[in-house]
C-alpha atoms as a PDB file:
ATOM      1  CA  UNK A   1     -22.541  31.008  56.317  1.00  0.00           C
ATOM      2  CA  UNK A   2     -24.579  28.361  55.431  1.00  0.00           C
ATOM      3  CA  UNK A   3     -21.163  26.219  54.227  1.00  0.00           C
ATOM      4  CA  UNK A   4     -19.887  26.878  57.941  1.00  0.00           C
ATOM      5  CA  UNK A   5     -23.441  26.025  59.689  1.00  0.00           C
ATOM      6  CA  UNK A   6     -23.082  22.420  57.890  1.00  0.00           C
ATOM      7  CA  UNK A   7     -19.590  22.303  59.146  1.00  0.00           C
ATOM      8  CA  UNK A   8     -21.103  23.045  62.731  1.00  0.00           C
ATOM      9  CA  UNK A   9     -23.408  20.288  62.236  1.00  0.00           C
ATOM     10  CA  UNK A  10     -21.167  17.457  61.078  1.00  0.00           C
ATOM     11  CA  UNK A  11     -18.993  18.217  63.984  1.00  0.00           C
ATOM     12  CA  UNK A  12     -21.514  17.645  66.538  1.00  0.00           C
ATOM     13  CA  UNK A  13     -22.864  14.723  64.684  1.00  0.00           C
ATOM     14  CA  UNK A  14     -19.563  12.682  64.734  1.00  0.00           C
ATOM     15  CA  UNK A  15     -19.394  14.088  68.477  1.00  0.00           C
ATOM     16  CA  UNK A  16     -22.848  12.313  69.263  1.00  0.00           C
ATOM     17  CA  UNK A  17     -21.842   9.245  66.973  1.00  0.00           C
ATOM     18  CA  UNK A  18     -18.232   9.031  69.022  1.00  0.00           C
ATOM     19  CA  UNK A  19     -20.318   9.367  72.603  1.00  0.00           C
ATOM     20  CA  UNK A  20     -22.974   7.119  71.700  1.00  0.00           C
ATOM     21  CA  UNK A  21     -19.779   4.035  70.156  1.00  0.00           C
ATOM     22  CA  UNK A  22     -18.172   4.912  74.069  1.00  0.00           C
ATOM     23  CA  UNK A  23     -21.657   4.077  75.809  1.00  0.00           C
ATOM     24  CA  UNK A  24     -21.761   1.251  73.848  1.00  0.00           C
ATOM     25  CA  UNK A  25     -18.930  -0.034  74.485  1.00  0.00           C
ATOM     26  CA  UNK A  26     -19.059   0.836  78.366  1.00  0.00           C
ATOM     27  CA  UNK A  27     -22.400  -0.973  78.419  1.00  0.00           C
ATOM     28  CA  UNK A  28     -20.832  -4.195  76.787  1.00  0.00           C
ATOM     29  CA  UNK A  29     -17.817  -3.934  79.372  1.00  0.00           C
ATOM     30  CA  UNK A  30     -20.212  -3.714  82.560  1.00  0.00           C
ATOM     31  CA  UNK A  31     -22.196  -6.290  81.012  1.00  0.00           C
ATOM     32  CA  UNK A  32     -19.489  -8.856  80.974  1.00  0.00           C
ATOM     33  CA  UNK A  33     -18.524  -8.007  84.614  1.00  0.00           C
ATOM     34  CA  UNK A  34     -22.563  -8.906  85.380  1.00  0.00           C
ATOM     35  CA  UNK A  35     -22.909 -11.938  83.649  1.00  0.00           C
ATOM     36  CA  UNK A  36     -19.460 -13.211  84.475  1.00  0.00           C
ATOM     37  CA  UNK A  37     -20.177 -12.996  88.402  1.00  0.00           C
ATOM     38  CA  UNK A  38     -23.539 -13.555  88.046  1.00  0.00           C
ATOM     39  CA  UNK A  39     -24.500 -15.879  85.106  1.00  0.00           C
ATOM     40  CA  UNK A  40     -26.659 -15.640  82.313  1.00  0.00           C
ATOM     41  CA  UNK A  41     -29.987 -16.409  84.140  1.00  0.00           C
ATOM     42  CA  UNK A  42     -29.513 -14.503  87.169  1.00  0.00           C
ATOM     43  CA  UNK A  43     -28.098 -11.124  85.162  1.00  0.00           C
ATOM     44  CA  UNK A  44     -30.564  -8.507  84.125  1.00  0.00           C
ATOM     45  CA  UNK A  45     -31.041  -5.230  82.397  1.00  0.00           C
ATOM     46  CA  UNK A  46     -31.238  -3.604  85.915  1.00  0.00           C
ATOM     47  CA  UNK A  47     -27.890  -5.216  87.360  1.00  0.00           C
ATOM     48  CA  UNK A  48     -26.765  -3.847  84.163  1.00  0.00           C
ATOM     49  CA  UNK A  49     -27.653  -0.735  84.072  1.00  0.00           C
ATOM     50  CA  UNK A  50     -26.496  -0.074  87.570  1.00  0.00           C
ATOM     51  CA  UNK A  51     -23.040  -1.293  86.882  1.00  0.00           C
ATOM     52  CA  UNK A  52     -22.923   0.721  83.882  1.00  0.00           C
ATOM     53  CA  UNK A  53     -23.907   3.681  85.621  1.00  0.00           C
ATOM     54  CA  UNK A  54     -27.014   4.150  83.073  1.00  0.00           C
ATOM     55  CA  UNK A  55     -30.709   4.208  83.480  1.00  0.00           C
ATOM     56  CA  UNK A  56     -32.106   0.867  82.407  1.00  0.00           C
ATOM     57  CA  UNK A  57     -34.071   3.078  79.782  1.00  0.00           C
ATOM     58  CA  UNK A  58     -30.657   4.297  78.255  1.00  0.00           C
ATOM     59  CA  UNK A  59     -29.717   0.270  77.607  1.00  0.00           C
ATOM     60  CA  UNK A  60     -32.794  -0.275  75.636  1.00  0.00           C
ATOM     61  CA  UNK A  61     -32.165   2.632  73.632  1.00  0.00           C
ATOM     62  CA  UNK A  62     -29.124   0.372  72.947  1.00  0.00           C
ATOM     63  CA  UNK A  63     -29.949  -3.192  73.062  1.00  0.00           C
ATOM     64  CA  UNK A  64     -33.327  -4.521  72.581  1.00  0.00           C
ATOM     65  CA  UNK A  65     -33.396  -6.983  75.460  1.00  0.00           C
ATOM     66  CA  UNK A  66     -30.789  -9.181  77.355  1.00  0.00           C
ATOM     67  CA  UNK A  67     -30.521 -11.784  74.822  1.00  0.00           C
ATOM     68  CA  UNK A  68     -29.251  -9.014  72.212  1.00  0.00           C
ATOM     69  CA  UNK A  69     -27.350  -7.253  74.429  1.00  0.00           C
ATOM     70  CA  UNK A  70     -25.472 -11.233  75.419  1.00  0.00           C
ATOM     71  CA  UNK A  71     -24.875 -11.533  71.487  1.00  0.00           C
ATOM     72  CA  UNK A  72     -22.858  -8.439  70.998  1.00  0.00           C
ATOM     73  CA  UNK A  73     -20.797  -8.974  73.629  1.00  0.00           C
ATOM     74  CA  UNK A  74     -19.952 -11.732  72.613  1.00  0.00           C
ATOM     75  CA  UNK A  75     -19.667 -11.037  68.679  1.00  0.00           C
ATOM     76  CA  UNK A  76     -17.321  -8.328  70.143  1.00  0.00           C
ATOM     77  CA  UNK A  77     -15.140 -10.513  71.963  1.00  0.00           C
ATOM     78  CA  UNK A  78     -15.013 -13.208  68.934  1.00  0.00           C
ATOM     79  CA  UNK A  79     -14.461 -10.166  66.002  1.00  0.00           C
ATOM     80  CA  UNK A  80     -11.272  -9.390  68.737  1.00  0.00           C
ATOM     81  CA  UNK A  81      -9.874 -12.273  68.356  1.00  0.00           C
ATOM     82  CA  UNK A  82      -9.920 -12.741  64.710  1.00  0.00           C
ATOM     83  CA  UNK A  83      -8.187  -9.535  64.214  1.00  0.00           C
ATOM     84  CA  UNK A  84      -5.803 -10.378  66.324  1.00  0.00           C
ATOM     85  CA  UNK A  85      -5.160 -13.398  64.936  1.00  0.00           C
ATOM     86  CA  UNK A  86      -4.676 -11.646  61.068  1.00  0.00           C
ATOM     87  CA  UNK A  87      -2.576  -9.070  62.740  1.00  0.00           C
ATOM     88  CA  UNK A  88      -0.267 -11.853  65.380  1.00  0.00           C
ATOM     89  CA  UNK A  89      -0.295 -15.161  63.430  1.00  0.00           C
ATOM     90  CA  UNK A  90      -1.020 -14.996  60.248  1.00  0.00           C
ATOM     91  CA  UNK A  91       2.036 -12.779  59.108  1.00  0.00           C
ATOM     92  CA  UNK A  92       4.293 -15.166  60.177  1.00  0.00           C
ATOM     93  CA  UNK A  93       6.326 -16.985  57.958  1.00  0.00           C
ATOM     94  CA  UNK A  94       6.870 -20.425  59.980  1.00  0.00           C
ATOM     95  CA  UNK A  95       4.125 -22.394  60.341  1.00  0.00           C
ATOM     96  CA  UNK A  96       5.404 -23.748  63.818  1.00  0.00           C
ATOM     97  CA  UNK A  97       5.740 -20.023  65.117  1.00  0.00           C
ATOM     98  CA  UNK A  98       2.264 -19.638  63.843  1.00  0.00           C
ATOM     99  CA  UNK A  99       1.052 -22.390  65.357  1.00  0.00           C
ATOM    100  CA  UNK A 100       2.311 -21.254  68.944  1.00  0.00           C
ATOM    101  CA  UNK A 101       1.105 -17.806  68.586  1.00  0.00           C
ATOM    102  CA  UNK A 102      -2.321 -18.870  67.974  1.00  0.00           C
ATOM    103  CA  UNK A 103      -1.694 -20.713  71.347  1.00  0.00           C
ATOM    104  CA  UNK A 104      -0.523 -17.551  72.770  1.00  0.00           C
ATOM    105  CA  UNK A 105      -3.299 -15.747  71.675  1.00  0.00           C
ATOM    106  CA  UNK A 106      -6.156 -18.257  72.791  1.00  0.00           C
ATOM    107  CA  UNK A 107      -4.718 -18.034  76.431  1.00  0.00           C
ATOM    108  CA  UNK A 108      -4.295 -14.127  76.199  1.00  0.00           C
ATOM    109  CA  UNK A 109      -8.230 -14.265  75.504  1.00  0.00           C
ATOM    110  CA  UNK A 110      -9.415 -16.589  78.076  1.00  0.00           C
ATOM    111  CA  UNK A 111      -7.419 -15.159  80.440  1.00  0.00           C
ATOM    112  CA  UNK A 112      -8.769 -11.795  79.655  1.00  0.00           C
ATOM    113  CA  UNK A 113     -12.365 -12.998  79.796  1.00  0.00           C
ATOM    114  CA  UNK A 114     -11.490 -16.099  82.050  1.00  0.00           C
ATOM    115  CA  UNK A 115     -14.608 -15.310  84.181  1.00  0.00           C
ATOM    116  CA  UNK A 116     -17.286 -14.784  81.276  1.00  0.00           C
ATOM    117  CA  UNK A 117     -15.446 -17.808  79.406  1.00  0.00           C
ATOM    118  CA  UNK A 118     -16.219 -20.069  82.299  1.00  0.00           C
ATOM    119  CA  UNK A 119     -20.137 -19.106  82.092  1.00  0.00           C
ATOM    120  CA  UNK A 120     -20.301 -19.564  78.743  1.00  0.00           C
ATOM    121  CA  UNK A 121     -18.946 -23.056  79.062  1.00  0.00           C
ATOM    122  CA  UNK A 122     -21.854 -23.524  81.791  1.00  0.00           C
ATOM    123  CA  UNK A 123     -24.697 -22.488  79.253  1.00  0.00           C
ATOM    124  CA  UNK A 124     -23.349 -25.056  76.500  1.00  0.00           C
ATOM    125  CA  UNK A 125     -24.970 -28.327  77.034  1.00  0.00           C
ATOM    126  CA  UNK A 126     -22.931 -31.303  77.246  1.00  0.00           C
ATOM    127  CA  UNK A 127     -19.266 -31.598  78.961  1.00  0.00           C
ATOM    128  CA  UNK A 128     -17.678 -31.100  75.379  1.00  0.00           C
ATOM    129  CA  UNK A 129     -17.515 -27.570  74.560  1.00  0.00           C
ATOM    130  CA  UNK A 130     -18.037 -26.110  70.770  1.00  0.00           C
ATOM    131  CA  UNK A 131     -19.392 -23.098  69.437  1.00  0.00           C
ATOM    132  CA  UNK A 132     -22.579 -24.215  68.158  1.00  0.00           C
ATOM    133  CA  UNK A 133     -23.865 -24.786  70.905  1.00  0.00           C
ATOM    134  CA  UNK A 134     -22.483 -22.023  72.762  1.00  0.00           C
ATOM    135  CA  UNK A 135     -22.465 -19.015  70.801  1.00  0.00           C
ATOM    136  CA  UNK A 136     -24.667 -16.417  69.055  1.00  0.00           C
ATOM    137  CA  UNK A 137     -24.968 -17.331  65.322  1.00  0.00           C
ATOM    138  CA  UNK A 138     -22.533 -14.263  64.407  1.00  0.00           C
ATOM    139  CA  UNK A 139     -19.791 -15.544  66.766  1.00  0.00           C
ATOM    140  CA  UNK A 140     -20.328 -19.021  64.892  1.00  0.00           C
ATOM    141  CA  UNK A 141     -19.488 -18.240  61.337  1.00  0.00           C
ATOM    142  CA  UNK A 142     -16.546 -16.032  63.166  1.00  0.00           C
ATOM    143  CA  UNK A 143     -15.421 -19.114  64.602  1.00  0.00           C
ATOM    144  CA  UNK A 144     -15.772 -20.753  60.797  1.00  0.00           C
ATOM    145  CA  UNK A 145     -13.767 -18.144  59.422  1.00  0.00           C
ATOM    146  CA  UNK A 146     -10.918 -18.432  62.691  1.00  0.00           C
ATOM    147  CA  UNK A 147     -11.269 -22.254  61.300  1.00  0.00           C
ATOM    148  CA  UNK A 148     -10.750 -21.180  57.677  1.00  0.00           C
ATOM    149  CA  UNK A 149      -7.388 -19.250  58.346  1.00  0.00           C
ATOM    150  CA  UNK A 150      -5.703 -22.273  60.813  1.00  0.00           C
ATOM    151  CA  UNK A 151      -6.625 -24.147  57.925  1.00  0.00           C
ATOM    152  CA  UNK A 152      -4.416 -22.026  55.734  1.00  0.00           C
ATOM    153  CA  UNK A 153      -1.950 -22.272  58.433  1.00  0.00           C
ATOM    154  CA  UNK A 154      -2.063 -25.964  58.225  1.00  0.00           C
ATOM    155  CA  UNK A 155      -1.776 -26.053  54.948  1.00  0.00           C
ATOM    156  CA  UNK A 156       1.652 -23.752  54.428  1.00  0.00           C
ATOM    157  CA  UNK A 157       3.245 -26.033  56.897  1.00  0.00           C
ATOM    158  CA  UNK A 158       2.114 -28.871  54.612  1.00  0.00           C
ATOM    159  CA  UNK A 159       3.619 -27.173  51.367  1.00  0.00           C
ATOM    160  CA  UNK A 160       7.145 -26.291  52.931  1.00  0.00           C
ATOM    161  CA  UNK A 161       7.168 -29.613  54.176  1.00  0.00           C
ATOM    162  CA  UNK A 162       7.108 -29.161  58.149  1.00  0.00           C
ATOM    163  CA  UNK A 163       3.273 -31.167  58.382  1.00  0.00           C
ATOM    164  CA  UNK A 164       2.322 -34.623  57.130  1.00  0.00           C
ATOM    165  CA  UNK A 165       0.293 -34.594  53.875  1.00  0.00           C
ATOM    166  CA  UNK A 166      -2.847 -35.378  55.514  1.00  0.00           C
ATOM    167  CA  UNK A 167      -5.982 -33.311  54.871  1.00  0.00           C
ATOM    168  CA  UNK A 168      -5.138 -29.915  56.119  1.00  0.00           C
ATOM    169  CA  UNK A 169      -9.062 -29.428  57.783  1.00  0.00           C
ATOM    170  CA  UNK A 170      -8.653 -32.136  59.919  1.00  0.00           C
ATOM    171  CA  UNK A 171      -5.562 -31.531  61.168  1.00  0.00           C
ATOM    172  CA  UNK A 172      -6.867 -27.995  62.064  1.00  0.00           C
ATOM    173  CA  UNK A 173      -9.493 -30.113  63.785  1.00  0.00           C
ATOM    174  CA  UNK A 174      -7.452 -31.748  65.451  1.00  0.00           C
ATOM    175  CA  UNK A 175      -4.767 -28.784  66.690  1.00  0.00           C
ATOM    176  CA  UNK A 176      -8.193 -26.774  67.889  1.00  0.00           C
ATOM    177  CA  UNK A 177      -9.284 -29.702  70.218  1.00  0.00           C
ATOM    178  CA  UNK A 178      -6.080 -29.386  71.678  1.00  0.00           C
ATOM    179  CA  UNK A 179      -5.660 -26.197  72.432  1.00  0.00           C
ATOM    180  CA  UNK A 180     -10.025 -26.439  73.624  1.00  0.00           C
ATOM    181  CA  UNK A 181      -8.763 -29.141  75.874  1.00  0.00           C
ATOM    182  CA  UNK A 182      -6.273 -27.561  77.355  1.00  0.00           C
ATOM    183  CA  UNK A 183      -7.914 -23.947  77.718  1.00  0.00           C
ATOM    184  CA  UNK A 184     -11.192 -25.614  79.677  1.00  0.00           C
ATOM    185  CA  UNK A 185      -8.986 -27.199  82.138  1.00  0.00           C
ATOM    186  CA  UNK A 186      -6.984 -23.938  82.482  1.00  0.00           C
ATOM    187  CA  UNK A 187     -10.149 -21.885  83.141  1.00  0.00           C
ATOM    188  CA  UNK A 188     -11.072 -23.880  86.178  1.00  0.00           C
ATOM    189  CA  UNK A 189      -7.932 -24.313  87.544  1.00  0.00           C
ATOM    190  CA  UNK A 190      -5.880 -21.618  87.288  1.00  0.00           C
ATOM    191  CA  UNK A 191      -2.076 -22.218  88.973  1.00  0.00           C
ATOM    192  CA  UNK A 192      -2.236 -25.836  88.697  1.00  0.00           C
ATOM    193  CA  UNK A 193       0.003 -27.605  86.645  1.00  0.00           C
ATOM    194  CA  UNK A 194       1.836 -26.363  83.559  1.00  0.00           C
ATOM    195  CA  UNK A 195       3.023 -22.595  83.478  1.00  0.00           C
ATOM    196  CA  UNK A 196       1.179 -20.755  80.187  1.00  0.00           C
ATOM    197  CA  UNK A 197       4.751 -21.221  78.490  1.00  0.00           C
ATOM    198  CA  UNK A 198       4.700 -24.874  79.253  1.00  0.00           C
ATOM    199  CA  UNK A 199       1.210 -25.315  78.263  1.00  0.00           C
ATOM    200  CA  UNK A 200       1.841 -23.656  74.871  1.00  0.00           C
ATOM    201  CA  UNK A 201       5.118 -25.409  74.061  1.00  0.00           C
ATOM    202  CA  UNK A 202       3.306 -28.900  74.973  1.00  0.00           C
ATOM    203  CA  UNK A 203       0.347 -28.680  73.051  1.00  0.00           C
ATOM    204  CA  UNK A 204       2.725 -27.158  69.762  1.00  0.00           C
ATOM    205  CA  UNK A 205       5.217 -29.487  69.955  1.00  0.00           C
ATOM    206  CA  UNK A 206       2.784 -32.641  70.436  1.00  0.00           C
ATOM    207  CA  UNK A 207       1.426 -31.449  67.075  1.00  0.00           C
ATOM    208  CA  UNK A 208       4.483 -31.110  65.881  1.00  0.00           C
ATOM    209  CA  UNK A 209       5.551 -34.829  67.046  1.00  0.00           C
ATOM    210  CA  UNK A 210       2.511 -35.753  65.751  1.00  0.00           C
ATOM    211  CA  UNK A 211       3.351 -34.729  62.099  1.00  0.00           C
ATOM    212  CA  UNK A 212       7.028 -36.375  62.796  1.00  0.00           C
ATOM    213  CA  UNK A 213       6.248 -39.874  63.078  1.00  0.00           C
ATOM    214  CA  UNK A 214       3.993 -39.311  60.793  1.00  0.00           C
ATOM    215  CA  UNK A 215       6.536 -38.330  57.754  1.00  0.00           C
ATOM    216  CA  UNK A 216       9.071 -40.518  59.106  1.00  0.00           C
ATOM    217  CA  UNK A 217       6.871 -43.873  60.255  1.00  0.00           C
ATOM    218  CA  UNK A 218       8.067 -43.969  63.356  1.00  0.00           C
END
């Protein structure tokens, strides 16, 4: 009796612990949809709550305040794209394809949160965008580790002989700013100009000419 009553009991405690994870994450969703039309400043726990379809009091049994409740979303949306990048780009063999997946990947993100990306890029200061001054502390040493691996990516195509022997950091350096470049003019004009497939192939294959006349002189 007593072995099936704690049976009883861990199945409604992982039901509770499954509902509460789908609150959450309906709370974060609604939240992005608030602050993306509205901005930081003007969003609150109310306009929140109401998208959500929660009682405000239900979102502080969550979040302590707006500024946390801003941080997880976007930890969330950062911890995303990492493991998406370990699970798209980093099993591939050829640095090049890596490369252009990573591209991929960056526009399948800001075009999924095109809206919330552009009001982030209106809370950094300064017309350059990076992520420390834009981002919750978590989301920065997310971005150190997304560094970290397109280092190692950098540094393959080095060893096999596709990259210049230049230090592989900066050249990650220098492929991000890039592909930042190119993603905060996308964000803001959607349409114009190069098609995604264009974009990517341009901003690889620059590298890559980059790294040609590099080996060869030229």
């Amino acid at each position: 009796m007593t072995k099936q009553k704690d049976t009883i009991e861990a199945g409604s405690t992982g039901r509770k612990t499954r509902e509460r994870a789908r609150h959450r994450r309906e709370i974060l969703t609604a939240a992005e949809r608030v602050f993306a039309a509205r901005g930081f400043h003007a969003t609150t726990m109310e306009l929140i709550a109401r998208e959500a379809e929660f009682s405000v009091g239900t979102l502080y049994n969550f979040f302590a305040n707006k500024d946390a409740l801003y941080a997880e979303l976007i930890d969330t949306i950062a911890e995303a794209f990492l493991s998406g990048m370990e699970q798209r780009v980093l099993p591939l063999a050829s640095p090049a394809e890596a490369l252009r997946a990573m591209v991929d990947m960056r526009l399948d993100f800001m075009e999924q949160h095109r809206r919330l990306f552009r009001m982030v890029l209106e809370q950094s200061s300064g017309a350059r965008w990076h992520p420390s001054g834009a981002l919750p502390q978590k989301s920065k040493t997310i971005f150190d580790q997304y560094l970290q691996r397109l280092v190692k990516i950098v540094d393959r195509g080095i060893q096999v002989g596709e990259f210049d022997p230049e230090p592989a950091f900066y050249q990650a350096l220098a492929f991000d700013g890039m592909v930042n470049a190119f993603t905060l003019y996308w964000s803001t004009h959607t349409g114009e100009g190069l098609s995604r497939e264009q974009a990517r192939d341009t901003i690889v294959n620059r590298f890559l000419k980059r790294q040609l006349k590099q080996k060869t002189g030229a």
